[in-house]
N, C-alpha and C. Protein backbone atom coordinates (compact mmCIF):
# COMPACT_ATOMS: atom_id res chain seq x y z
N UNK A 1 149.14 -62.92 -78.64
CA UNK A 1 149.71 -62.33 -77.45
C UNK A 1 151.23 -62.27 -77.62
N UNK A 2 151.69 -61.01 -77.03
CA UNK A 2 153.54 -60.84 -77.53
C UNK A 2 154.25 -61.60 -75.99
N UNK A 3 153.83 -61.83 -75.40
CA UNK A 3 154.07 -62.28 -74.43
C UNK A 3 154.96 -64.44 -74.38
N UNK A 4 156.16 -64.14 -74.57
CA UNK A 4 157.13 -64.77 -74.50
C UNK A 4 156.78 -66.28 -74.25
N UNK A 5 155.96 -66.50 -73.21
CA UNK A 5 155.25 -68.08 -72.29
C UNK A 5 154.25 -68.36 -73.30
N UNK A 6 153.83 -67.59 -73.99
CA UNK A 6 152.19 -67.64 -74.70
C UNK A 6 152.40 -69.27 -75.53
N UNK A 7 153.40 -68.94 -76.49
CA UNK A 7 153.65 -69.73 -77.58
C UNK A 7 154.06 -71.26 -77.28
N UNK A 8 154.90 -71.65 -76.55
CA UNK A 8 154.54 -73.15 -75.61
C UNK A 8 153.35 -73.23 -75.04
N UNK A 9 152.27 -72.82 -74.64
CA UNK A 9 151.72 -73.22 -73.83
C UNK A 9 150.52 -73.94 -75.03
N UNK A 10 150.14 -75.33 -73.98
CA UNK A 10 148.77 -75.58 -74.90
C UNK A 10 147.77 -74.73 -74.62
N UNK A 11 146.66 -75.03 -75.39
CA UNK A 11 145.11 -74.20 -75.90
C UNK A 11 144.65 -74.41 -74.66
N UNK A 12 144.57 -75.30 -73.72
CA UNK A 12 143.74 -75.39 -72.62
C UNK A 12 144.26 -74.39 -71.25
N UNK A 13 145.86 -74.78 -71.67
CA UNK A 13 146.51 -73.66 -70.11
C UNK A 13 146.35 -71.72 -70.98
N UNK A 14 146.60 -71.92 -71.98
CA UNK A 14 146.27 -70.39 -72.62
C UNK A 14 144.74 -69.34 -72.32
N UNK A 15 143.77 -71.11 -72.17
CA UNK A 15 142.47 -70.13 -71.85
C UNK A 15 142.64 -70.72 -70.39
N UNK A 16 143.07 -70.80 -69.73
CA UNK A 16 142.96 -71.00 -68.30
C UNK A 16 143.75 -69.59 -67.66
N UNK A 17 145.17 -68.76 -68.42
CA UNK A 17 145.76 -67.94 -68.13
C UNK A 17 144.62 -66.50 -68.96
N UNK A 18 143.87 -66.46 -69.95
CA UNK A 18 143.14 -65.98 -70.01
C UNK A 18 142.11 -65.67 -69.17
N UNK A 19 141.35 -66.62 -69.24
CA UNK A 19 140.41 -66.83 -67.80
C UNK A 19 140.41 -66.41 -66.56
N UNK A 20 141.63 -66.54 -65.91
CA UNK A 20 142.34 -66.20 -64.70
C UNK A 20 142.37 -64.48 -64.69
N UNK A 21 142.60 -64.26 -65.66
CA UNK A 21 142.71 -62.63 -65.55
C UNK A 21 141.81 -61.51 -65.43
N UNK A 22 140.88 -62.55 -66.49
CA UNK A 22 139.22 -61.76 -65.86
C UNK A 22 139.04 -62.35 -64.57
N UNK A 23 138.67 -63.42 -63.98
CA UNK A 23 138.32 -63.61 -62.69
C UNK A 23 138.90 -62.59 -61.87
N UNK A 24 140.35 -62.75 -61.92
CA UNK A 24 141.70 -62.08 -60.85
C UNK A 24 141.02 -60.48 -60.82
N UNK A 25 140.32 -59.88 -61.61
CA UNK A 25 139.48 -58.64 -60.92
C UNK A 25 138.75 -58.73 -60.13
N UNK A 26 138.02 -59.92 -59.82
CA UNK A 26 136.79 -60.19 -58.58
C UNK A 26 137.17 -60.68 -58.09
N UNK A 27 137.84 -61.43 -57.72
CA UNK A 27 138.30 -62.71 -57.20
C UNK A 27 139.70 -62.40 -56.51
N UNK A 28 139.76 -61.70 -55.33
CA UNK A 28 141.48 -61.79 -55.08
C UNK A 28 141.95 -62.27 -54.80
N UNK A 29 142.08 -63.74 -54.85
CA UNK A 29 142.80 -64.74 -53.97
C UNK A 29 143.17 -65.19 -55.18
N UNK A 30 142.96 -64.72 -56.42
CA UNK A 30 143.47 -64.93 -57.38
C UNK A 30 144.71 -64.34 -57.92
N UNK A 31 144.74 -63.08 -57.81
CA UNK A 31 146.04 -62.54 -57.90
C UNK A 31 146.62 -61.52 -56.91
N UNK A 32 146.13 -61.58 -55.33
CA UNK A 32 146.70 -60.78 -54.43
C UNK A 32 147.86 -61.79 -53.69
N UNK A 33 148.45 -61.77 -52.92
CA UNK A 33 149.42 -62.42 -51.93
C UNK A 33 148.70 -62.80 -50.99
N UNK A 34 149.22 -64.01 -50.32
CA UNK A 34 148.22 -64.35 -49.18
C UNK A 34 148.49 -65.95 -48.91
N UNK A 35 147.68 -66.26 -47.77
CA UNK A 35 148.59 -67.60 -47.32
C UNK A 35 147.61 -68.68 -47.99
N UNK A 36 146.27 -68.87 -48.56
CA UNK A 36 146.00 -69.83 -49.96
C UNK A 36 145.82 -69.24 -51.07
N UNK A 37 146.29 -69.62 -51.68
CA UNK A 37 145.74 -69.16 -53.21
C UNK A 37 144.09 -69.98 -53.67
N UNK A 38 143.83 -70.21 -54.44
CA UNK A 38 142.50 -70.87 -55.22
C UNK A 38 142.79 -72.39 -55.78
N UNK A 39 142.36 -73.39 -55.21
CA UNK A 39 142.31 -74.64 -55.46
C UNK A 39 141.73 -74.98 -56.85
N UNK A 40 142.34 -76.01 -57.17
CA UNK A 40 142.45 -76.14 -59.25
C UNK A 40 140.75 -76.27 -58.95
N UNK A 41 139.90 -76.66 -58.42
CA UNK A 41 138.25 -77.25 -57.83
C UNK A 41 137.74 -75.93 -57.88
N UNK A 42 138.47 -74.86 -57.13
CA UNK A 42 137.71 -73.18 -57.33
C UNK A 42 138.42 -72.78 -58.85
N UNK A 43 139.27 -73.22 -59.05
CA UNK A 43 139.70 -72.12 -60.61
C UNK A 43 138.90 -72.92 -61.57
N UNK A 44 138.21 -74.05 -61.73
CA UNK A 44 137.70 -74.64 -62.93
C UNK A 44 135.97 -73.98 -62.36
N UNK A 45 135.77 -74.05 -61.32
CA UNK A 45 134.55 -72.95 -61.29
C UNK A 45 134.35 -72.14 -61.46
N UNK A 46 134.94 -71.47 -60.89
CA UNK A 46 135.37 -69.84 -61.74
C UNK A 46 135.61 -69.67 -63.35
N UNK A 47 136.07 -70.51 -63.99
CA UNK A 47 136.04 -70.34 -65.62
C UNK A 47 134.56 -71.32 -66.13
N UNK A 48 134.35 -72.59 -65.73
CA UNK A 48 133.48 -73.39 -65.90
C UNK A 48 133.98 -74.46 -66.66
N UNK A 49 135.08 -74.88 -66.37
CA UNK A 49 136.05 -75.80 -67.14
C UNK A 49 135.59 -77.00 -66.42
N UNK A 50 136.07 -77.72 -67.16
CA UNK A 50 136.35 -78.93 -66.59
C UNK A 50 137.87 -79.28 -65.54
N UNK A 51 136.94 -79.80 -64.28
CA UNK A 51 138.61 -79.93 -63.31
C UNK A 51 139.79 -80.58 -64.06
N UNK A 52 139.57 -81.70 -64.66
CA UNK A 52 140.82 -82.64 -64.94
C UNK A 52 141.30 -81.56 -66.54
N UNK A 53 140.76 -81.00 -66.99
CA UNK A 53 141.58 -80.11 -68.18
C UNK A 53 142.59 -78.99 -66.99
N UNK A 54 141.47 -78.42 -65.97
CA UNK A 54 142.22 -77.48 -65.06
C UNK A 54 143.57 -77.77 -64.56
N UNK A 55 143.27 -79.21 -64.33
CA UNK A 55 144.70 -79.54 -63.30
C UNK A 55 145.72 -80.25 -64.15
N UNK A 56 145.58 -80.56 -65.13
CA UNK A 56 146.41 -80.75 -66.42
C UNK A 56 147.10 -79.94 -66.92
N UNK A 57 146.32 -78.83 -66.89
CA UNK A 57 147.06 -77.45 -67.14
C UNK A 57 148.19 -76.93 -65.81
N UNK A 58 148.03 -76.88 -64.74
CA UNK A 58 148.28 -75.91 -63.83
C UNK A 58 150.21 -76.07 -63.82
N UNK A 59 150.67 -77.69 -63.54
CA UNK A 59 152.11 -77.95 -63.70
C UNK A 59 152.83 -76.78 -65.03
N UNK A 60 152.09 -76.95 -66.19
CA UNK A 60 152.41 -76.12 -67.09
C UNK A 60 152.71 -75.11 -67.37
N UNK A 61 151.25 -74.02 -66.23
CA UNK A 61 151.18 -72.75 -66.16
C UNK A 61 152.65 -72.17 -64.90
N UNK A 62 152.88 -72.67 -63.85
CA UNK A 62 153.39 -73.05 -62.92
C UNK A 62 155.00 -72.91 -63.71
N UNK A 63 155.07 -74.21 -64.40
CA UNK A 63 156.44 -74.23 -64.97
C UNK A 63 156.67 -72.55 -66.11
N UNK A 64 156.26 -72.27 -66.54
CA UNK A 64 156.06 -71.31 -67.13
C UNK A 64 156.45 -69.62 -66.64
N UNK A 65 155.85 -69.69 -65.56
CA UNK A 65 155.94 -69.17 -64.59
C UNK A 65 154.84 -67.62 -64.02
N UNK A 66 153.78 -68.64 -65.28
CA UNK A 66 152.24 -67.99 -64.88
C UNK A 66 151.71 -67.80 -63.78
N UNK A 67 151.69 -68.79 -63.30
CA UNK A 67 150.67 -69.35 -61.83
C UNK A 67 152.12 -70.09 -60.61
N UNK A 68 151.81 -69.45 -59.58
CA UNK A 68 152.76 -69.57 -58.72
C UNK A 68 151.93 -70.47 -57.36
N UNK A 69 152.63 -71.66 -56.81
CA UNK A 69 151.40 -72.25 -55.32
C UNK A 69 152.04 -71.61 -54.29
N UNK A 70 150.66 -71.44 -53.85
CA UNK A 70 150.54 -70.86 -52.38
C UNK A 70 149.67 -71.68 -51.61
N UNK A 71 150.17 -71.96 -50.54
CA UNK A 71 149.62 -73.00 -49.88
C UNK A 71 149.10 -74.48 -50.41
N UNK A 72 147.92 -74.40 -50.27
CA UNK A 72 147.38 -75.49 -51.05
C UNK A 72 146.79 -75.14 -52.46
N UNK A 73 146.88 -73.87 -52.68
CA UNK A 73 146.29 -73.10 -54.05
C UNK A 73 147.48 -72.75 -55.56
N UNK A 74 146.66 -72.09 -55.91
CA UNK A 74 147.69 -71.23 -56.92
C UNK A 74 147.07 -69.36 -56.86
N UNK A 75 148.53 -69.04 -57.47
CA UNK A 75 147.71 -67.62 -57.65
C UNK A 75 148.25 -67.03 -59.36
N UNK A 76 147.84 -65.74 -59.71
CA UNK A 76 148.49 -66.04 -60.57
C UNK A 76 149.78 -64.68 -60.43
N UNK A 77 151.43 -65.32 -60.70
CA UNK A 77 152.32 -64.90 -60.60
C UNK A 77 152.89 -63.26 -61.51
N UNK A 78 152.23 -63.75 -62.63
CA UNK A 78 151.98 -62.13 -63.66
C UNK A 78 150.74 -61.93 -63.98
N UNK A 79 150.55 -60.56 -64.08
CA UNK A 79 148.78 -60.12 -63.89
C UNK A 79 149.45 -59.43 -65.37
């Protein structure tokens, strides 16, 4: 991926920002605006991850400036 964030990120937040992007077509609370985003408990369902890899990741994706919180959720910040 040419994409600048790619190369810091670990293997687990890379397929979680992968992941996210297929969902974020069905799923709009994934990448529309809105007052929750998707709780790390719905985004590891939605991929079929494991929660504690999910939420390990998210500070990362977040710092990065992948995944942005909204409310009690996240969404994701670049589609």
């Amino acid at each position: 991926m040419s994409d600048r964030r790619w190369q810091p990120l670990s293997l687990a937040a890379r397929a979680i920002w992968l992941g996210l992007t297929d969902v974020g077509d069905v799923v709009p609370m994934i990448r529309a605006p809105g007052r929750s985003g998707a709780t790390p408990d719905e985004i590891a369902r939605y991929l079929g991850a494991d929660v504690e890899a999910v939420c390990g990741s998210m500070p990362e994706l977040v710092q990065c400036g992948v995944l942005e919180v909204v409310g009690a959720g996240y969404r994701l910040a670049s589609y």
